[in-house]
C-alpha atoms as a PDB file:
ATOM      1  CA  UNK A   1      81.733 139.271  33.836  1.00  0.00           C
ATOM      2  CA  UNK A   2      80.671 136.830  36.548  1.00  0.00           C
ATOM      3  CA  UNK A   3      77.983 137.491  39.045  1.00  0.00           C
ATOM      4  CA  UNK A   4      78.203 137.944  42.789  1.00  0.00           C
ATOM      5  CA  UNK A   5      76.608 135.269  44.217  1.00  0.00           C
ATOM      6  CA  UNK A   6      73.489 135.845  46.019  1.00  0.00           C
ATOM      7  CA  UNK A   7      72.809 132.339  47.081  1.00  0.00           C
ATOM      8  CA  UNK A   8      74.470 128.670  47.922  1.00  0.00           C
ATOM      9  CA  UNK A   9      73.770 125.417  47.255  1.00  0.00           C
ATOM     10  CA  UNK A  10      74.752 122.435  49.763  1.00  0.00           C
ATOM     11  CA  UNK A  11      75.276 119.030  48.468  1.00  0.00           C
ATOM     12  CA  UNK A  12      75.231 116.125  50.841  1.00  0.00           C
ATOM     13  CA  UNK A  13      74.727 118.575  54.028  1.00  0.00           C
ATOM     14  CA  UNK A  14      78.468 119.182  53.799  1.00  0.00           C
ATOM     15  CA  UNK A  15      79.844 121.034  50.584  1.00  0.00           C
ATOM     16  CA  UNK A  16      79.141 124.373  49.928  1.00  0.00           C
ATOM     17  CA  UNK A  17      79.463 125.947  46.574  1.00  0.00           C
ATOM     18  CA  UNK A  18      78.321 129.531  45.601  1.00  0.00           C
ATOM     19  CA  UNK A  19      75.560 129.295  42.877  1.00  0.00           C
ATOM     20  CA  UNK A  20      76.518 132.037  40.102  1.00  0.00           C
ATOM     21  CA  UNK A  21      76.757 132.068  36.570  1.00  0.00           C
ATOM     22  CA  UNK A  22      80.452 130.970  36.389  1.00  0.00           C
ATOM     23  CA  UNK A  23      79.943 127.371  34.670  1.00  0.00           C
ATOM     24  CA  UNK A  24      76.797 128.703  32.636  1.00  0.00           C
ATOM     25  CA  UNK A  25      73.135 130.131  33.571  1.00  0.00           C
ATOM     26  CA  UNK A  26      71.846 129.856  37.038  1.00  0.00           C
ATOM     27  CA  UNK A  27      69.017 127.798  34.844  1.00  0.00           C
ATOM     28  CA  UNK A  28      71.139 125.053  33.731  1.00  0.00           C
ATOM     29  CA  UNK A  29      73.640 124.758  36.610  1.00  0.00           C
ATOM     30  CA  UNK A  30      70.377 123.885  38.471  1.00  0.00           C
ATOM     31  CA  UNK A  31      69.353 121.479  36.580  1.00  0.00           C
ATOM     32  CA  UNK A  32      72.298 120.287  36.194  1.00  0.00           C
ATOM     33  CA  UNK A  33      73.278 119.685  39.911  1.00  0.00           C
ATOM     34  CA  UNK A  34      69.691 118.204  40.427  1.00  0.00           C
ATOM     35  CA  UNK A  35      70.612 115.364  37.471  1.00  0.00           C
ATOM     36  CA  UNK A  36      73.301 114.540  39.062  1.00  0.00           C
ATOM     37  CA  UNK A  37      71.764 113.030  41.943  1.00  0.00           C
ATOM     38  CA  UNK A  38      72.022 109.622  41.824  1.00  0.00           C
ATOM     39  CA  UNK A  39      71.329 108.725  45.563  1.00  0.00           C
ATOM     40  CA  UNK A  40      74.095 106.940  46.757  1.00  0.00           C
ATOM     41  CA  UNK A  41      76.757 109.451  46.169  1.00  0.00           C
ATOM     42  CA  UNK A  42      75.275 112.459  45.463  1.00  0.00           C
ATOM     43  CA  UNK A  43      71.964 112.218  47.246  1.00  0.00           C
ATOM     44  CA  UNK A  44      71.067 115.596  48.591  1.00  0.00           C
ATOM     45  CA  UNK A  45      70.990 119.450  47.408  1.00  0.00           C
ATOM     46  CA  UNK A  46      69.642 122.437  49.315  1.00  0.00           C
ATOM     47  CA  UNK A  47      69.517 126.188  48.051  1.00  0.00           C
ATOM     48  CA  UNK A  48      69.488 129.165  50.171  1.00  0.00           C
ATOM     49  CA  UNK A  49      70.184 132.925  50.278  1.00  0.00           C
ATOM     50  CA  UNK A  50      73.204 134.443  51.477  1.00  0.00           C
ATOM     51  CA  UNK A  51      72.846 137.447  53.605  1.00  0.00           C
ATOM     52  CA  UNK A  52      72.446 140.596  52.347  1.00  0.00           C
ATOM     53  CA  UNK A  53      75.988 141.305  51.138  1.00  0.00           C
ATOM     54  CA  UNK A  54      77.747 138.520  52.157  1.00  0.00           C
ATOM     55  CA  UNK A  55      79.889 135.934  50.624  1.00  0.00           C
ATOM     56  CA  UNK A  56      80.787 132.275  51.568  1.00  0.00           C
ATOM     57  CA  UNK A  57      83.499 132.720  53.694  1.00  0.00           C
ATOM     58  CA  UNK A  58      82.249 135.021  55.653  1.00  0.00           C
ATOM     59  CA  UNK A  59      81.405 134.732  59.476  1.00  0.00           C
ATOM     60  CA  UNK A  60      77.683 135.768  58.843  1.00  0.00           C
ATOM     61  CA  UNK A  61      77.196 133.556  55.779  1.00  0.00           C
ATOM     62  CA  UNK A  62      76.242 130.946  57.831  1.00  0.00           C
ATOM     63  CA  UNK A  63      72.576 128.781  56.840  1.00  0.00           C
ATOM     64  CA  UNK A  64      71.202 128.999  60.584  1.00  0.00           C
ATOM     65  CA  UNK A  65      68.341 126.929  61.994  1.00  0.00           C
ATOM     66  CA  UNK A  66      65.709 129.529  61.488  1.00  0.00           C
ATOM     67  CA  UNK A  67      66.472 130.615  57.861  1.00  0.00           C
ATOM     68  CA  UNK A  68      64.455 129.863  54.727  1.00  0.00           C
ATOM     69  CA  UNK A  69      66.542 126.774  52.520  1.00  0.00           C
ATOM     70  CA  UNK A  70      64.882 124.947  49.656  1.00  0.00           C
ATOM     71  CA  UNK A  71      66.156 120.828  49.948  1.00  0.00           C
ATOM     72  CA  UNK A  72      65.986 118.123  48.166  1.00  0.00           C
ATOM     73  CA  UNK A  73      67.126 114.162  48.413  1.00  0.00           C
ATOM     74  CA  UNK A  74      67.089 111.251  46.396  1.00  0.00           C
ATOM     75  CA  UNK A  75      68.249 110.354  42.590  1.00  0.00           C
ATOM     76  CA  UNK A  76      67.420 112.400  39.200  1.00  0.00           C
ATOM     77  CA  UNK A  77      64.459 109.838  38.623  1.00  0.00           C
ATOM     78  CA  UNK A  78      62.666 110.439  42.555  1.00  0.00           C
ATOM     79  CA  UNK A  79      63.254 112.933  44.476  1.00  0.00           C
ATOM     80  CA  UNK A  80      61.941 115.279  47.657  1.00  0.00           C
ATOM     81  CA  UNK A  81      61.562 118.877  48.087  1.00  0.00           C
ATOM     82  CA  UNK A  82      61.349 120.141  51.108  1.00  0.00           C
ATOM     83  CA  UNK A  83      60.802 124.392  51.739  1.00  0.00           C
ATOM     84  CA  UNK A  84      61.736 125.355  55.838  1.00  0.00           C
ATOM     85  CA  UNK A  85      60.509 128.895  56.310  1.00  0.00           C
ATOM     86  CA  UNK A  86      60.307 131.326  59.033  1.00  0.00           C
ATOM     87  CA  UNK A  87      57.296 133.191  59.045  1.00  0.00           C
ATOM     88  CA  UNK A  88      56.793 135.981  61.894  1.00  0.00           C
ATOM     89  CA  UNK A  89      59.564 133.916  64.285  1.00  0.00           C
ATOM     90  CA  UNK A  90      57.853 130.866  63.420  1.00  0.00           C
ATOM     91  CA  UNK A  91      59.979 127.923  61.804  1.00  0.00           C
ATOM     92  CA  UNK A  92      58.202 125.693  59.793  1.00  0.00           C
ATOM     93  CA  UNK A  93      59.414 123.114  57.574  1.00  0.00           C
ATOM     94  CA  UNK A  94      56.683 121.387  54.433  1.00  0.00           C
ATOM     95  CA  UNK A  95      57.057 118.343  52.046  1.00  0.00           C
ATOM     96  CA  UNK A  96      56.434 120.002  48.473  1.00  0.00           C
ATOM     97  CA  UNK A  97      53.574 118.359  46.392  1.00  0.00           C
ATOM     98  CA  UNK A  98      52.241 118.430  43.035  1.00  0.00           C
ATOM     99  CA  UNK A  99      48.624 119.721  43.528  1.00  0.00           C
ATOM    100  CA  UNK A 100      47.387 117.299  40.263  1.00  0.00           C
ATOM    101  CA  UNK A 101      47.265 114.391  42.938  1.00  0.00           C
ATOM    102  CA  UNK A 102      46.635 115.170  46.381  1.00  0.00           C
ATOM    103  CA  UNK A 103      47.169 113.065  49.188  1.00  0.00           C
ATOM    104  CA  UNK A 104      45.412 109.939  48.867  1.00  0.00           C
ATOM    105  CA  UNK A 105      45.207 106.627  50.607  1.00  0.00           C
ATOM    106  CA  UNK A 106      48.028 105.139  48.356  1.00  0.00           C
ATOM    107  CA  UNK A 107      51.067 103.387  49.298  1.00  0.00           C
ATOM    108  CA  UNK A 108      54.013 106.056  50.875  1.00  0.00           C
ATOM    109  CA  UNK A 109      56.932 106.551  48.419  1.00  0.00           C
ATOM    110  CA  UNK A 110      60.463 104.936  49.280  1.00  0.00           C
ATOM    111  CA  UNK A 111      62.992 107.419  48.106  1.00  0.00           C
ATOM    112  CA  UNK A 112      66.685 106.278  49.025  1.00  0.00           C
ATOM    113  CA  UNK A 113      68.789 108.751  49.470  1.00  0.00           C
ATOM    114  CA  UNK A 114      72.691 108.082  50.949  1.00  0.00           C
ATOM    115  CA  UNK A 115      72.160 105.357  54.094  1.00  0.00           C
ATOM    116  CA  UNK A 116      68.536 106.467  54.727  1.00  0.00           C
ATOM    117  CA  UNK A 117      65.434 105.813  52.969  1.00  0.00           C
ATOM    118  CA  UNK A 118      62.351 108.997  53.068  1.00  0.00           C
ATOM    119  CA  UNK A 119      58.768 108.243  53.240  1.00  0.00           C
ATOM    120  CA  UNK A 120      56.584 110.772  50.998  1.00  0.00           C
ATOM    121  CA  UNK A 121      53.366 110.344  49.322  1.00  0.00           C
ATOM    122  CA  UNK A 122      53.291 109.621  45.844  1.00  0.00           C
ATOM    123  CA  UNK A 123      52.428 113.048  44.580  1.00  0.00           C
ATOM    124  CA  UNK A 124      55.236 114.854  46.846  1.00  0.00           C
ATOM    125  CA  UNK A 125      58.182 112.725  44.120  1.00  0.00           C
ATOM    126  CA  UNK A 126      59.366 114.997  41.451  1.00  0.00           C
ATOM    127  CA  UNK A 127      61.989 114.369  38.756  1.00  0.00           C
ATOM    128  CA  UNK A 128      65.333 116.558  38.655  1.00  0.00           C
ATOM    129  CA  UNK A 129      63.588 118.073  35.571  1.00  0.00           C
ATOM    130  CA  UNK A 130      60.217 119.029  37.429  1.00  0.00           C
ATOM    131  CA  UNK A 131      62.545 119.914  40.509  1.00  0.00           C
ATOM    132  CA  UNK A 132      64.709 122.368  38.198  1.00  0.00           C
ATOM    133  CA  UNK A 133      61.823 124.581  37.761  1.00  0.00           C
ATOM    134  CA  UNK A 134      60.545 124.848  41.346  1.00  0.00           C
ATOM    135  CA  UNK A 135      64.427 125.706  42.518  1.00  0.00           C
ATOM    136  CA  UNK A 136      64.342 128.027  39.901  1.00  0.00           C
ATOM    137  CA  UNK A 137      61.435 129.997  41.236  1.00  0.00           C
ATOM    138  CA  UNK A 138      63.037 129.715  44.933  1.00  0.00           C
ATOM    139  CA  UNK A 139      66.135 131.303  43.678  1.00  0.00           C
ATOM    140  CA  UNK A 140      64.604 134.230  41.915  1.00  0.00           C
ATOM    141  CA  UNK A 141      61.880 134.606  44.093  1.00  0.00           C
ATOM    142  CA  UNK A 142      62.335 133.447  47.485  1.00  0.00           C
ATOM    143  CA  UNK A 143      58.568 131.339  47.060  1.00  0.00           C
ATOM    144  CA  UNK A 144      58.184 127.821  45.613  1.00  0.00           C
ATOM    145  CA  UNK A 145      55.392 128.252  42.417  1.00  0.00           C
ATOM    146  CA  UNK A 146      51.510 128.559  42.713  1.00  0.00           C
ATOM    147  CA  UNK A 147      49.970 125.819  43.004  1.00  0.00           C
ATOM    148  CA  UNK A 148      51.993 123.164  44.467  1.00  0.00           C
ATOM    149  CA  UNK A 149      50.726 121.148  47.562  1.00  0.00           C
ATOM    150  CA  UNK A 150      52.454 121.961  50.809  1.00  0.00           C
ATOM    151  CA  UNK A 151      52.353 118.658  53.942  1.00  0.00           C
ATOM    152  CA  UNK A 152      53.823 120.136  57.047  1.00  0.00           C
ATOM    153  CA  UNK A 153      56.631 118.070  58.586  1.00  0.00           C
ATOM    154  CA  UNK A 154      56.655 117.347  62.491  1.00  0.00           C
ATOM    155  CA  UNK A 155      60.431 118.105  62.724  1.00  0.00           C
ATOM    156  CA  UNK A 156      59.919 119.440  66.570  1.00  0.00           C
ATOM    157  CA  UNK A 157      60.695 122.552  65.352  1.00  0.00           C
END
């Protein structure tokens, strides 16, 4: 029996598709949509949760500005993650890190993603394999894992 989803997943800031267990555990279709990226033509996913009892379709199934979203961009090999949470009315959004290498005075990362190129320090890349396991946390928890690094983004937010 399929699940009801309980959150979507946006590829390329236009498509939305329900994540549930329909083409195999919520595990491995995340992974699997993350390896797809290849960052020309599929350059970009983003997970977030559906309101309570909603389904995509819906009028109030709607991402708006000040809700929580997990997003990456990039290819399989070198991708972002980015986490946008609202905490007590205020919207923040943070470039996820790997806490093994902070911030350092090496060179910013290129990472091409569709026409646009992102700047991120080299310990804020992760591969669709690392990535798999932080969206997987996100989903069932709502909270990226201990431990990572968080950079706060100047989005004017």
């Amino acid at each position: 029996m399929r699940m009801q989803s309980t959150h979507v997943t946006t590829v390329n800031g236009f498509t939305k598709i329900p994540l549930d267990d329909s083409e195999g555990p919520i595990p491995e279709t995340l992974a699997g949509m993350l390896g797809r990226l290849n960052g020309t033509s599929l350059f970009s996913l983003a997970l977030w949760k559906l309101p309570a009892g909603a389904a995509l379709g819906d009028a109030s199934a709607t991402r708006a500005v000040d809700e929580n979203y997990l997003q990456s961009a990039g290819s399989a090999t070198a991708m972002s993650i980015e986490l946008r949470r609202t905490v007590d009315g205020v919207t923040s959004q943070f470039a996820a890190g790997s806490s093994s290498s902070s911030a350092t005075n090496a060179p910013w990362v290129s990472i091409p993603f569709g026409q646009h190129t992102l700047e991120v320090q080299p310990n804020e890349v992760f591969s669709a394999e690392e990535a798999a396991a932080i969206y997987l946390a996100y989903y069932e928890t709502g909270e990226i894992p201990d431990g990572l690094a968080l950079r706060e983004l100047d989005l004017g937010l």
